[in-house]
N, C-alpha and C. Protein backbone atom coordinates (compact mmCIF):
# COMPACT_ATOMS: atom_id res chain seq x y z
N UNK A 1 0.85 -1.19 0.00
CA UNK A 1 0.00 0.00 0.00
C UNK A 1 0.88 1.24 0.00
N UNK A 2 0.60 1.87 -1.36
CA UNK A 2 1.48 3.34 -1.16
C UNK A 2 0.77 4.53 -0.05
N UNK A 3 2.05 5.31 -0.28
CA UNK A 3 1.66 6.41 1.41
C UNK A 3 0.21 7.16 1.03
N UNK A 4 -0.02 7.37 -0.45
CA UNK A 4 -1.26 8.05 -0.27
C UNK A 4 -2.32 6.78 -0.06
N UNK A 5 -2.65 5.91 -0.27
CA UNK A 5 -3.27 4.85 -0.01
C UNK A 5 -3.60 4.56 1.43
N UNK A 6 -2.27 4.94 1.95
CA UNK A 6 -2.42 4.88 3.40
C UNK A 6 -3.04 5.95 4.52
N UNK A 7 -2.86 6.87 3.70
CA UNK A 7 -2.89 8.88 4.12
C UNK A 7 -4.50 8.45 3.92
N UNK A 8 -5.52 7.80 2.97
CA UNK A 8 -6.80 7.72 2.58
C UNK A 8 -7.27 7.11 3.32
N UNK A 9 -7.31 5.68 3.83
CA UNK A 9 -7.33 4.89 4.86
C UNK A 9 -7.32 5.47 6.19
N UNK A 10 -6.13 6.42 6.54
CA UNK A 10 -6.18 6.67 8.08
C UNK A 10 -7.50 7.72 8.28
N UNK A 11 -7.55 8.55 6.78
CA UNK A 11 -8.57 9.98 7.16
C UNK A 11 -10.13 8.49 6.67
N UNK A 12 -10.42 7.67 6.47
CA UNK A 12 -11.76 7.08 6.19
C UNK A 12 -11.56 6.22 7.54
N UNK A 13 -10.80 6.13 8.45
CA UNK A 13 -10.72 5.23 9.71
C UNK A 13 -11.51 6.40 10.58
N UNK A 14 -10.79 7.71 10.36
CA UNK A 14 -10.86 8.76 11.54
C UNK A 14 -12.25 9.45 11.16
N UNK A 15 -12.69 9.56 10.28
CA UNK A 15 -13.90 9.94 9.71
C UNK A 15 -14.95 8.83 10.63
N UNK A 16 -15.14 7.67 10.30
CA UNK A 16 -15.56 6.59 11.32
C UNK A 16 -15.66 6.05 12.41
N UNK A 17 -14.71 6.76 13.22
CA UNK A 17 -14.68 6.80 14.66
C UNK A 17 -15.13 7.72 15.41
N UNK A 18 -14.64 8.83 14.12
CA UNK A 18 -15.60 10.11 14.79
C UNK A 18 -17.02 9.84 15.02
N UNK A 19 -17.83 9.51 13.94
CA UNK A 19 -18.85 9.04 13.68
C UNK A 19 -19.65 8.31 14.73
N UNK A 20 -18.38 7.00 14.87
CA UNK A 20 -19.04 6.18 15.98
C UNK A 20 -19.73 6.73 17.16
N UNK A 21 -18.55 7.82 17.77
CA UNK A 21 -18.98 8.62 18.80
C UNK A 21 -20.02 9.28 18.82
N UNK A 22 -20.09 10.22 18.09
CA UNK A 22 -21.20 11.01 17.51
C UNK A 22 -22.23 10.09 17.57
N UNK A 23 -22.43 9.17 16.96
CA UNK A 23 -24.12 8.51 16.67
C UNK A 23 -24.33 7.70 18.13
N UNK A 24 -23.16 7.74 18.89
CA UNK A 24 -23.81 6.89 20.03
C UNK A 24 -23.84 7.82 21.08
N UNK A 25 -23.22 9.01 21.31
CA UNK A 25 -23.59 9.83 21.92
C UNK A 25 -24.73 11.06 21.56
N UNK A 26 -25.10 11.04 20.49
CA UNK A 26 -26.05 11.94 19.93
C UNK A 26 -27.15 11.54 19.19
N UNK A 27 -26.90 9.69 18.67
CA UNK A 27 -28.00 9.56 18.41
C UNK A 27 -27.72 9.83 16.57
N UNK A 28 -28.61 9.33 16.15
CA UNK A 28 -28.29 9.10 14.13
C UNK A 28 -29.23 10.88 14.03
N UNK A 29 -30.26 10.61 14.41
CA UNK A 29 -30.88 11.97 13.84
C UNK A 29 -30.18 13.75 14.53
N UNK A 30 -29.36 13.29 15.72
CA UNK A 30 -29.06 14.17 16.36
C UNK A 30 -26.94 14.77 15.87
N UNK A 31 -27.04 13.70 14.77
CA UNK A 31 -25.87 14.24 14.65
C UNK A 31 -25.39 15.01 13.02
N UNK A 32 -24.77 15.82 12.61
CA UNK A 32 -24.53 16.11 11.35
C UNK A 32 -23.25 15.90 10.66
N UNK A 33 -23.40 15.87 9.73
CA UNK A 33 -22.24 15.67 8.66
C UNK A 33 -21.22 16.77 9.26
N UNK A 34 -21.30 17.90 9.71
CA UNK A 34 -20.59 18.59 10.03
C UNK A 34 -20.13 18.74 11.20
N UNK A 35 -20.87 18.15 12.57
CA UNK A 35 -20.24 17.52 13.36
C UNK A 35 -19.12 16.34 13.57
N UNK A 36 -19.23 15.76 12.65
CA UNK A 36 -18.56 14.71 12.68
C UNK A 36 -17.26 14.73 11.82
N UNK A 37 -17.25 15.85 10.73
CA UNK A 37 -15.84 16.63 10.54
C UNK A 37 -15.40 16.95 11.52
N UNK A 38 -15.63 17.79 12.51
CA UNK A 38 -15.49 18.67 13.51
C UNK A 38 -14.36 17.88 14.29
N UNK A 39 -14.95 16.41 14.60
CA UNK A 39 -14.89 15.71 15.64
C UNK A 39 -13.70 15.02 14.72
N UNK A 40 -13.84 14.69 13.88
CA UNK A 40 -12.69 13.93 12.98
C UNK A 40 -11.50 15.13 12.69
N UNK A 41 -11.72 16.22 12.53
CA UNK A 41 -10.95 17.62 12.11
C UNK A 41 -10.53 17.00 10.88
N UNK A 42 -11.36 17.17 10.47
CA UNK A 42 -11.34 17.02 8.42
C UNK A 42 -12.12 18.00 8.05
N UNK A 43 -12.14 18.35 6.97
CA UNK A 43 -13.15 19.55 6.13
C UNK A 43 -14.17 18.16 5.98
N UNK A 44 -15.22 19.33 5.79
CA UNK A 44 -16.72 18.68 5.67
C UNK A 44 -16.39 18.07 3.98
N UNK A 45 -15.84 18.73 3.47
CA UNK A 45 -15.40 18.34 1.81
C UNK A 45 -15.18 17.17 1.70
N UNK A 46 -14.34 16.42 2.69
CA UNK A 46 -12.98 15.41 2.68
C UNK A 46 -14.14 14.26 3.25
N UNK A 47 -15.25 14.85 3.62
CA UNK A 47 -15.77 13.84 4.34
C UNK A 47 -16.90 13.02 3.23
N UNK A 48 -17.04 13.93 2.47
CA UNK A 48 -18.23 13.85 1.38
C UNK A 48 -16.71 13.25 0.26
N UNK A 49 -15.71 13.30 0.31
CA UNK A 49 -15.14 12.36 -0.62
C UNK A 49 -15.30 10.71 -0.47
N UNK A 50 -15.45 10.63 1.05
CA UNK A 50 -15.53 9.45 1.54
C UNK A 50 -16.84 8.61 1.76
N UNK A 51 -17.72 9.72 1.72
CA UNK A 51 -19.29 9.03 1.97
C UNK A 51 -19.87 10.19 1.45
N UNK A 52 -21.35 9.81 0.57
CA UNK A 52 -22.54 10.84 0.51
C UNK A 52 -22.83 11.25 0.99
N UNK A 53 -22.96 10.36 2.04
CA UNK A 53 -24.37 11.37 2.88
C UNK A 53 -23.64 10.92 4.63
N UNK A 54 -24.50 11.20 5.37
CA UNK A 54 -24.74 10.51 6.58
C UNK A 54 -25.31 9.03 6.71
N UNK A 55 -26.41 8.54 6.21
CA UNK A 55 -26.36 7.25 5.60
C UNK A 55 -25.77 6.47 5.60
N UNK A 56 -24.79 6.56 4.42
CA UNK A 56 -23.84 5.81 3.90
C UNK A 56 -22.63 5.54 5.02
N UNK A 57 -22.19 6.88 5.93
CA UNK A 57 -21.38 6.50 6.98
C UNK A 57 -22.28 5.28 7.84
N UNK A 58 -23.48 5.62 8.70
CA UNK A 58 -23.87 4.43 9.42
C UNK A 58 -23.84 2.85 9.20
N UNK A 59 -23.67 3.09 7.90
CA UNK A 59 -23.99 1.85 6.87
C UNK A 59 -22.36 1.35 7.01
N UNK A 60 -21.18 1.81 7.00
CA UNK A 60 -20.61 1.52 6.48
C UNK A 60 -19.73 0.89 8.20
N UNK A 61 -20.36 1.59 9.35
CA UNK A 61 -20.15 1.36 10.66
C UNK A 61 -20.98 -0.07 11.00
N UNK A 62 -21.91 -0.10 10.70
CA UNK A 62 -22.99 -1.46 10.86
C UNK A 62 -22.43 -2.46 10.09
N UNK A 63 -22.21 -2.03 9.27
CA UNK A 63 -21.36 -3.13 8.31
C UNK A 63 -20.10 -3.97 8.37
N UNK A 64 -19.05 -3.12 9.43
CA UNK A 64 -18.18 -3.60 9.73
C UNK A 64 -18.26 -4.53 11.13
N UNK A 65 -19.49 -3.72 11.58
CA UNK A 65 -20.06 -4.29 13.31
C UNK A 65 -20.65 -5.91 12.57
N UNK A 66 -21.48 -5.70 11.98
CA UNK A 66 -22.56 -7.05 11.93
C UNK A 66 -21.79 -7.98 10.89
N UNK A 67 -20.85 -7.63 9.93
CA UNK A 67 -20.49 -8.76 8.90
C UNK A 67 -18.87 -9.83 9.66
N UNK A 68 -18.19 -8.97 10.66
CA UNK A 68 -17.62 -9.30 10.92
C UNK A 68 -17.59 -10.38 11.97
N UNK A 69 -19.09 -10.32 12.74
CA UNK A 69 -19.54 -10.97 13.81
C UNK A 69 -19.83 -11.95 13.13
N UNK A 70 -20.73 -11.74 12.44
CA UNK A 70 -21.41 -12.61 11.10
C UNK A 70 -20.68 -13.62 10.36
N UNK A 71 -19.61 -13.34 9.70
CA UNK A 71 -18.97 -14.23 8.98
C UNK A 71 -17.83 -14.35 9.52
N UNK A 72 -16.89 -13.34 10.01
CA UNK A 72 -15.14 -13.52 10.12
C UNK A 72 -15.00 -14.53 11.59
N UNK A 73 -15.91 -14.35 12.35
CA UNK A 73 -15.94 -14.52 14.17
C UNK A 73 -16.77 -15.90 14.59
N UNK A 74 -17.33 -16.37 13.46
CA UNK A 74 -18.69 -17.19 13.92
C UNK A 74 -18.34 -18.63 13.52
N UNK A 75 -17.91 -19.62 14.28
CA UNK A 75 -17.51 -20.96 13.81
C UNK A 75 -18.76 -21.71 14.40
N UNK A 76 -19.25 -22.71 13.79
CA UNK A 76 -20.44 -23.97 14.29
C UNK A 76 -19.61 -24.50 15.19
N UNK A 77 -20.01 -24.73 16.23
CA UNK A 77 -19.33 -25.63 17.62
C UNK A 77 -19.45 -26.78 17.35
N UNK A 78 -18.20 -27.84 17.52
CA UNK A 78 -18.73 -29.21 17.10
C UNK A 78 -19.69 -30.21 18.10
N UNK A 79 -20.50 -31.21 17.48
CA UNK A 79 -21.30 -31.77 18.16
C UNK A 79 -22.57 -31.00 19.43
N UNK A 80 -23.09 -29.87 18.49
CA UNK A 80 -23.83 -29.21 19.02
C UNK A 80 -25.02 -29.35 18.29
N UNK A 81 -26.19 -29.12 19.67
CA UNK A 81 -27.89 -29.47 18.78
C UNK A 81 -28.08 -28.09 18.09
N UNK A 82 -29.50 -28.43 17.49
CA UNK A 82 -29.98 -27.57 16.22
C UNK A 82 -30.01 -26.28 17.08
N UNK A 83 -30.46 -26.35 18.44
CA UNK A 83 -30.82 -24.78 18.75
C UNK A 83 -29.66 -24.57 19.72
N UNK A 84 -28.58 -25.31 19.77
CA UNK A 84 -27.56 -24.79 20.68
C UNK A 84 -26.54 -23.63 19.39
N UNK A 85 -26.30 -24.50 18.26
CA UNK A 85 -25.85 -23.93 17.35
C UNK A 85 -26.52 -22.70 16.71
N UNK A 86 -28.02 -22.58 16.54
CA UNK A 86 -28.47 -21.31 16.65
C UNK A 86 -28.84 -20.46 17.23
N UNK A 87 -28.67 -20.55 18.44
CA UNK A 87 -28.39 -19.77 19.26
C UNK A 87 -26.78 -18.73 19.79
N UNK A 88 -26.01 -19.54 19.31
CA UNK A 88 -24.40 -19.52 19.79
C UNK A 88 -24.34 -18.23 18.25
N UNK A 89 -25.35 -18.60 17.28
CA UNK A 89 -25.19 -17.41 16.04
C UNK A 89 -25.67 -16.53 16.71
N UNK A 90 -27.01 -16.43 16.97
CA UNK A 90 -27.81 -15.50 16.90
C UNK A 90 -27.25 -14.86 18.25
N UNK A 91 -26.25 -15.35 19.31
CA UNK A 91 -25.28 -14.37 20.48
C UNK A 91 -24.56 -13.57 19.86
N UNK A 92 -24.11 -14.23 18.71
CA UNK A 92 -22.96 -13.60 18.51
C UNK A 92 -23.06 -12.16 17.68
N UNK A 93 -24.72 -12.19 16.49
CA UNK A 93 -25.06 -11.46 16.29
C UNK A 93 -25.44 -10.17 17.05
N UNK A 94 -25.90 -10.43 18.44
CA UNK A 94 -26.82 -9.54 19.47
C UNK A 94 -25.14 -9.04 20.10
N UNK A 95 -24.45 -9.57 20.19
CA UNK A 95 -23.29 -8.86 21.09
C UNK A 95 -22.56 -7.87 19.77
N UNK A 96 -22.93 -7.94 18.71
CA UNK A 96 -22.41 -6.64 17.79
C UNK A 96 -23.40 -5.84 17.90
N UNK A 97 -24.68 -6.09 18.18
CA UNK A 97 -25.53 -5.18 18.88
C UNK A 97 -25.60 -4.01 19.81
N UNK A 98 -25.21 -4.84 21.10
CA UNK A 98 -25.24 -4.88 22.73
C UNK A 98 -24.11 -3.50 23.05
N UNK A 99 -23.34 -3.00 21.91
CA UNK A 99 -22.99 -2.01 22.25
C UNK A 99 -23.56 -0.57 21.77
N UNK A 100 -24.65 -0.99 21.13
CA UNK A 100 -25.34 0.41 20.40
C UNK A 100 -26.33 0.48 21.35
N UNK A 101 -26.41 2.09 21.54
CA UNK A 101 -27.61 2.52 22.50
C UNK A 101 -28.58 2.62 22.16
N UNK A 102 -29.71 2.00 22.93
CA UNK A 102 -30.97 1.93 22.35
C UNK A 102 -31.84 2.59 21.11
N UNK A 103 -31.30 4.29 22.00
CA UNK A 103 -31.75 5.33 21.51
C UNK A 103 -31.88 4.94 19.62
N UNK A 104 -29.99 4.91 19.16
CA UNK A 104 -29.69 4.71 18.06
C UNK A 104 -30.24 3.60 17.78
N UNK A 105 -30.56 2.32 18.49
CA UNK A 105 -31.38 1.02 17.35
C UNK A 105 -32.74 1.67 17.11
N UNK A 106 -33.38 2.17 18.35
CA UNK A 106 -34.72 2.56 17.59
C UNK A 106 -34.77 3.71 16.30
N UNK A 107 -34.05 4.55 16.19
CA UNK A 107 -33.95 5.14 15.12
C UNK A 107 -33.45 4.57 13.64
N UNK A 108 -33.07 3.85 14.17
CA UNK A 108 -32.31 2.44 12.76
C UNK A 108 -33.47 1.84 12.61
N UNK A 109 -33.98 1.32 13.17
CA UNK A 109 -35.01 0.43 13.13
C UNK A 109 -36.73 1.31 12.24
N UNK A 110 -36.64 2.73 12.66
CA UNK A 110 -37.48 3.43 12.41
C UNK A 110 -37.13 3.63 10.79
N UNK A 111 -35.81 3.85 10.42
CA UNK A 111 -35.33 4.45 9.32
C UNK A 111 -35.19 3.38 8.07
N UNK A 112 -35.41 1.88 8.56
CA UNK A 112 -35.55 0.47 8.43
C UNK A 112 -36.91 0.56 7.39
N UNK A 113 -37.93 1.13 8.20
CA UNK A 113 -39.18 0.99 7.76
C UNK A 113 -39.49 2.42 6.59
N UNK A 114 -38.56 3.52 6.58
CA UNK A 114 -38.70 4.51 5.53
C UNK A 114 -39.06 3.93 3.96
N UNK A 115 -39.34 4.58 3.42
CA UNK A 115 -39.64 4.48 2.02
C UNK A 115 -38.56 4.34 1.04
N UNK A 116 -37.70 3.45 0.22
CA UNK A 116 -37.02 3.06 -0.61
C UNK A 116 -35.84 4.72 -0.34
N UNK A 117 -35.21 4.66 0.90
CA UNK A 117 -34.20 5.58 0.94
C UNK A 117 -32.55 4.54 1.35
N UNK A 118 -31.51 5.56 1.10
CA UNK A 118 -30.12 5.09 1.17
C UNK A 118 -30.23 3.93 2.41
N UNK A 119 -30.87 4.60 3.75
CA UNK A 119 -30.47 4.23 5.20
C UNK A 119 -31.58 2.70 5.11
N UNK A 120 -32.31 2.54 4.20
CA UNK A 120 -33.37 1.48 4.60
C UNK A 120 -33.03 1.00 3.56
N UNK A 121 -32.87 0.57 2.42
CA UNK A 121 -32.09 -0.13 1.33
C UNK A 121 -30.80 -0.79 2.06
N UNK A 122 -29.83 -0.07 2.54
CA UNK A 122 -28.65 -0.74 3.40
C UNK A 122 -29.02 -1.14 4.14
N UNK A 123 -30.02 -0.90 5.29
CA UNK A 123 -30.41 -1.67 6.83
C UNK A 123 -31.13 -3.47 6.65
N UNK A 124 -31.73 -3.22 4.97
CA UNK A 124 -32.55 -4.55 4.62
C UNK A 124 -31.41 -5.34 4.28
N UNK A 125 -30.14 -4.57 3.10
CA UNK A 125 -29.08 -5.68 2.90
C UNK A 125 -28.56 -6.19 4.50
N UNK A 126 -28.51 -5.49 5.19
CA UNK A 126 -28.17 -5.68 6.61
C UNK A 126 -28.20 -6.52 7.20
N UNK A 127 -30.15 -7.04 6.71
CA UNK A 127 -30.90 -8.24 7.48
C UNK A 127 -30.43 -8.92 6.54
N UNK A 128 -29.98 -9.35 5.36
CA UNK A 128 -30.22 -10.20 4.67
C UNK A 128 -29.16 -11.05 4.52
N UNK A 129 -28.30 -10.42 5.31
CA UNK A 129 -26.49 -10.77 5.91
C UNK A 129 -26.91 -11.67 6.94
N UNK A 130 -27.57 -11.17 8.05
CA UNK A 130 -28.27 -12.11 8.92
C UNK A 130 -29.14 -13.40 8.21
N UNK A 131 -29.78 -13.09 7.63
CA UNK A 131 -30.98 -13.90 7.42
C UNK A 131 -30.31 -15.14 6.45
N UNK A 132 -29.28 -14.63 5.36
CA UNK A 132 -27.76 -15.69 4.79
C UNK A 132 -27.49 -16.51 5.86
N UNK A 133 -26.56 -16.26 6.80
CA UNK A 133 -25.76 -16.20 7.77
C UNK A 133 -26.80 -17.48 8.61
N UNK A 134 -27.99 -17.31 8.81
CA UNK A 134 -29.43 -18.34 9.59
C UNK A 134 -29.08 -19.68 8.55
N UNK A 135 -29.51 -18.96 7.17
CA UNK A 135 -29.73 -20.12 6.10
C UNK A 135 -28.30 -21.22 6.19
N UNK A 136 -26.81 -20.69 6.52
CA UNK A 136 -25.47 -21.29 6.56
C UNK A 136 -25.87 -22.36 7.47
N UNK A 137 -26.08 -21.23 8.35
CA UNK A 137 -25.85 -22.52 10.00
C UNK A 137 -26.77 -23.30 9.71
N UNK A 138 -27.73 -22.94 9.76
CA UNK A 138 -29.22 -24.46 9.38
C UNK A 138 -28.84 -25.57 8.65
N UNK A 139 -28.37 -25.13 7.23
CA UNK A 139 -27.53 -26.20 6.53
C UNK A 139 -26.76 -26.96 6.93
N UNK A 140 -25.63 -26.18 7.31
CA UNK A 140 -24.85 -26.91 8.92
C UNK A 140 -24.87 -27.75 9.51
N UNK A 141 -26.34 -27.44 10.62
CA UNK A 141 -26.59 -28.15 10.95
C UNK A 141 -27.45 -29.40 10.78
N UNK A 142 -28.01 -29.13 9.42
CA UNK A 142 -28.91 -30.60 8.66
C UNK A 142 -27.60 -31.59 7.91
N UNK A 143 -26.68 -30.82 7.92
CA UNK A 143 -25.79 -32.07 7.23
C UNK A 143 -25.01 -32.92 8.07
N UNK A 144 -24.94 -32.11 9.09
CA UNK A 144 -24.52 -32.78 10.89
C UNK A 144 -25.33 -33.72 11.44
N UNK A 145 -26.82 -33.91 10.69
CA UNK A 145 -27.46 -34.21 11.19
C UNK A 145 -28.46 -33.70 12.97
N UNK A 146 -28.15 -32.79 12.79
CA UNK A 146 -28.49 -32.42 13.86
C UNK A 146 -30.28 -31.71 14.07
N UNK A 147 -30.94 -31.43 12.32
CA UNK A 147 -32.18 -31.20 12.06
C UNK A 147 -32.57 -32.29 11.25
N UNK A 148 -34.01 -32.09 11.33
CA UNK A 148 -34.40 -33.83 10.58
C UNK A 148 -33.71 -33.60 8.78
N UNK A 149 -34.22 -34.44 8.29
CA UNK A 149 -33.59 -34.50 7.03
C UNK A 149 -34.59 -34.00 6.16
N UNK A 150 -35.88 -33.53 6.00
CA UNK A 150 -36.59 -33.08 5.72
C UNK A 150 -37.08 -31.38 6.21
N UNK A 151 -36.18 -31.13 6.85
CA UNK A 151 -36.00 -29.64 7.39
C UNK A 151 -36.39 -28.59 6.26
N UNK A 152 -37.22 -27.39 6.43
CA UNK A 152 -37.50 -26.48 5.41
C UNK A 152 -36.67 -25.36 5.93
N UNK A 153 -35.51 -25.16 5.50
CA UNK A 153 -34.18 -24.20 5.62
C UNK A 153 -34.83 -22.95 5.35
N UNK A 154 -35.36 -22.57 4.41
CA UNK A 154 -35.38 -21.43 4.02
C UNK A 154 -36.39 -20.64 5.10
N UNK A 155 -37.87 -21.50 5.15
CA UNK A 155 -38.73 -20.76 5.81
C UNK A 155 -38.10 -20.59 7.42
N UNK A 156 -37.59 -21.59 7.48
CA UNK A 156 -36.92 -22.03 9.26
C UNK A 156 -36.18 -20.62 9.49
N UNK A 157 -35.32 -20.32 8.63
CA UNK A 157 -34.34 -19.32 8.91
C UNK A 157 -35.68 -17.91 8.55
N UNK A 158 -36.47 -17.67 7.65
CA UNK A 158 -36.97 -16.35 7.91
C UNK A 158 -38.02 -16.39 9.11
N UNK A 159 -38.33 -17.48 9.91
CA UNK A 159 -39.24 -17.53 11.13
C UNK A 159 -38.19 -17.17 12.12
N UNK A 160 -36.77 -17.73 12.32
CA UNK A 160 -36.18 -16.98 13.30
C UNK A 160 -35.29 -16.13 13.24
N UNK A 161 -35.41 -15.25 12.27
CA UNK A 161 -34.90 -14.04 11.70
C UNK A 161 -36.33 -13.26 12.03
N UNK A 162 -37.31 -13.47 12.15
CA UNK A 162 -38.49 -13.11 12.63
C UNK A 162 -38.73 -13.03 13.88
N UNK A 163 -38.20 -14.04 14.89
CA UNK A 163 -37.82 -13.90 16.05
C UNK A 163 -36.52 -13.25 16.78
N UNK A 164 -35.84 -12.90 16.20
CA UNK A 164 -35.10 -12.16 16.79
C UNK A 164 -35.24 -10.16 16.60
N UNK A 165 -36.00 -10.25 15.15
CA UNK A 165 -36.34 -8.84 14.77
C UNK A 165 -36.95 -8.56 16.10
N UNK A 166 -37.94 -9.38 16.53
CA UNK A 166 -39.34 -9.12 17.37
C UNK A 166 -38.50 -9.13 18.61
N UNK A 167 -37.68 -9.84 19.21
CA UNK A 167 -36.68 -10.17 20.69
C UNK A 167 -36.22 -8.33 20.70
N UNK A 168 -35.47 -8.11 19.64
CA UNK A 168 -34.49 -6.71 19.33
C UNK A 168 -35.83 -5.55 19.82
N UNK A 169 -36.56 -5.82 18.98
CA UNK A 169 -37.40 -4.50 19.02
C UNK A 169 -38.14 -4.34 20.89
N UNK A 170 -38.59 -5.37 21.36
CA UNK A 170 -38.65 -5.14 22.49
C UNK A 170 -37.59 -4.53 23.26
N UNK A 171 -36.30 -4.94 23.20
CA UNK A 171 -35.42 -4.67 24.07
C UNK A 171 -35.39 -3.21 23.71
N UNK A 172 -35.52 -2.64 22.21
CA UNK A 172 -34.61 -1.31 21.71
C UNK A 172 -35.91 -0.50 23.03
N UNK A 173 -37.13 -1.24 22.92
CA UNK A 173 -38.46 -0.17 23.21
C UNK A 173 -38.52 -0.02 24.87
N UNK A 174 -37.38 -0.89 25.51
CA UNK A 174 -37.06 -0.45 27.19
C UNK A 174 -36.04 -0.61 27.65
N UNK A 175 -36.10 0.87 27.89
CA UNK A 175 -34.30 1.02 28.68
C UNK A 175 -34.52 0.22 29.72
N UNK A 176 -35.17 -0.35 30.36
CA UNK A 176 -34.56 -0.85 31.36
C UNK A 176 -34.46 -2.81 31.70
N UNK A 177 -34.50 -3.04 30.23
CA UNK A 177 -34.70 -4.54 29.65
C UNK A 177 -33.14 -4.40 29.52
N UNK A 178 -32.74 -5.95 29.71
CA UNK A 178 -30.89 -6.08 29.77
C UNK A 178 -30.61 -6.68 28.50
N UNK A 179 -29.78 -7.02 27.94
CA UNK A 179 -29.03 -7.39 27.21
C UNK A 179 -29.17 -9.38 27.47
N UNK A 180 -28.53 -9.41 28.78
CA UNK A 180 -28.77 -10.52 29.46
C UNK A 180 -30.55 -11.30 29.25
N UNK A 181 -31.39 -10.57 29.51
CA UNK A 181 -32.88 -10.34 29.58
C UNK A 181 -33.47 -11.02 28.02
N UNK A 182 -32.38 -10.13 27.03
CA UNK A 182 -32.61 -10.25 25.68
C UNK A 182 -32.68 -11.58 25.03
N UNK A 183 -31.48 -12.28 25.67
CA UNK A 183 -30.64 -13.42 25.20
C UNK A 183 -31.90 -14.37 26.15
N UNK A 184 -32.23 -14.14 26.97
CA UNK A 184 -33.75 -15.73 27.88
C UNK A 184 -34.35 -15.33 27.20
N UNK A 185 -35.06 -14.15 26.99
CA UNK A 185 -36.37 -14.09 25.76
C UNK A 185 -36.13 -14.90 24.75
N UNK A 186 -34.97 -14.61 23.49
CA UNK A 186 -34.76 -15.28 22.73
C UNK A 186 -34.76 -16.90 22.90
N UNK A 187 -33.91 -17.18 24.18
CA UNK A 187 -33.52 -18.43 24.17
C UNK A 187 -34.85 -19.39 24.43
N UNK A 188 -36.09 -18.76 24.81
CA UNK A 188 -37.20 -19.69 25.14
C UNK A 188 -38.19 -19.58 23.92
N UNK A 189 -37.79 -18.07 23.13
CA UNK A 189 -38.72 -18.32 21.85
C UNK A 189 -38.24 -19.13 20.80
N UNK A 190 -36.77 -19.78 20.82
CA UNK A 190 -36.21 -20.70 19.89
C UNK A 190 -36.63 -22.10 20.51
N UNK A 191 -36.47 -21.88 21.51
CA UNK A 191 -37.12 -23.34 22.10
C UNK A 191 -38.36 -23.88 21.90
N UNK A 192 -39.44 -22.93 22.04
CA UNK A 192 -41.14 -23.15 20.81
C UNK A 192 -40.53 -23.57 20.20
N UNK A 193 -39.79 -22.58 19.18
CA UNK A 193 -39.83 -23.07 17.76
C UNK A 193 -38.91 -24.53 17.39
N UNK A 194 -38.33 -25.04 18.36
CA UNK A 194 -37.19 -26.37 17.89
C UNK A 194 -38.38 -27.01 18.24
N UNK A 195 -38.70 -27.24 19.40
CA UNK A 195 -40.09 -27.95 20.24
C UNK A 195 -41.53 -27.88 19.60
N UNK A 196 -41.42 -27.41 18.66
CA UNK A 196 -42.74 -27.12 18.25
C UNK A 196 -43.78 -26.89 18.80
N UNK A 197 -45.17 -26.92 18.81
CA UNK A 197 -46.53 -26.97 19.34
C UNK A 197 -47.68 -28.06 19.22
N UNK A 198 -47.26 -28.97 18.68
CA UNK A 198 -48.44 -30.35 18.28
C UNK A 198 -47.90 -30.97 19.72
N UNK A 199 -48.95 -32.00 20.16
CA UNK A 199 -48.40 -32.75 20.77
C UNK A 199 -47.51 -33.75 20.15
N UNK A 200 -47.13 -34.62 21.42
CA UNK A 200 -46.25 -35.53 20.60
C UNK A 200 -47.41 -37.32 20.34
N UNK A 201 -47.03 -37.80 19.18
CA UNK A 201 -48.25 -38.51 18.75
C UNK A 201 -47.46 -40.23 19.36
């Protein structure tokens, strides 16, 4: 990597950290493009070389938070059941979480549901990193044998990609719900779902 290569890199690191701060101390709607020069001491110019908008920075912070948890960090444990192994994902997902303040998920989450804009186009590829990431391990674990052999992967993974949206959104909607709190909710609504609801015949 030549020095300007590197000179680009350090100002798109420092641009991003600034950022970080900013959106977790101020919140996504509470912070501006020009704060976060400020805070980086870059021209607002230098910052718009690096990202469009504000958007595109969050995006590019979530991205490094959730893909890295997601794919670089996340090994199947050996000789583990169907919901020990999805669960051990879906931790590992919530602890790239567990450091964003509420405040900021509910506004993500709000900006989630906007109308075909930058911040909700990226937040859906977002889920869909997750919702991949469900479909891996499931496979996983049907070739481990560890789900029947007749397992429906696809729907399986958007029902508990469905359950964890629904786990998240409670927690984002009370400060005073734990993290800890998050992870038994989850862990007993995966348990329905491994356990099903018929009796047993």
């Amino acid at each position: 990597m030549g020095l300007r290569e590197i000179k680009k890199d350090r100002s798109r690191k420092s641009i991003l950290k600034a950022a970080r701060n900013m959106f977790f101390s101020r919140g996504f709607d509470g912070t501006t493009i020009e704060a976060i020069a400020e805070k980086a001491e870059v021209a607002v110019g230098t910052v718009y070389n690096y990202f469009e908008s504000k958007s595109a920075i969050i995006l590019a912070i979530t991205a490094d938070d959730t893909s890295e948890a997601l794919y670089e960090k996340f090994q199947l444990p050996e000789s583990c059941t169907g919901i020990e192994g999805v669960l051990q994902y879906v931790d590992t997902f919530m602890e790239s979480l567990s450091m964003y303040p509420k405040r900021l998920i509910r506004e993500l989450m709000r900006e989630a549901w906007s109308i075909d804009t930058t911040l909700s186009n990226g937040l859906i590829r977002r889920d869909l990193t997750l919702l991949n990431g469900l479909n891996r391990v499931l496979l996983e674990l049907k070739e481990n044998h560890m789900l029947t052999s007749d397992a429906d992967i696809e729907h399986a993974s958007m029902v508990i990609y469905g359950t964890v949206s629904t786990a998240l959104m409670w927690y984002a909607a009370d400060e005073k719900r734990t993290s800890e709190q998050l992870m038994e909710s989850l862990e007993k609504m995966l348990e329905v779902l491994f356990s099903g609801l018929a009796p047993e015949r």
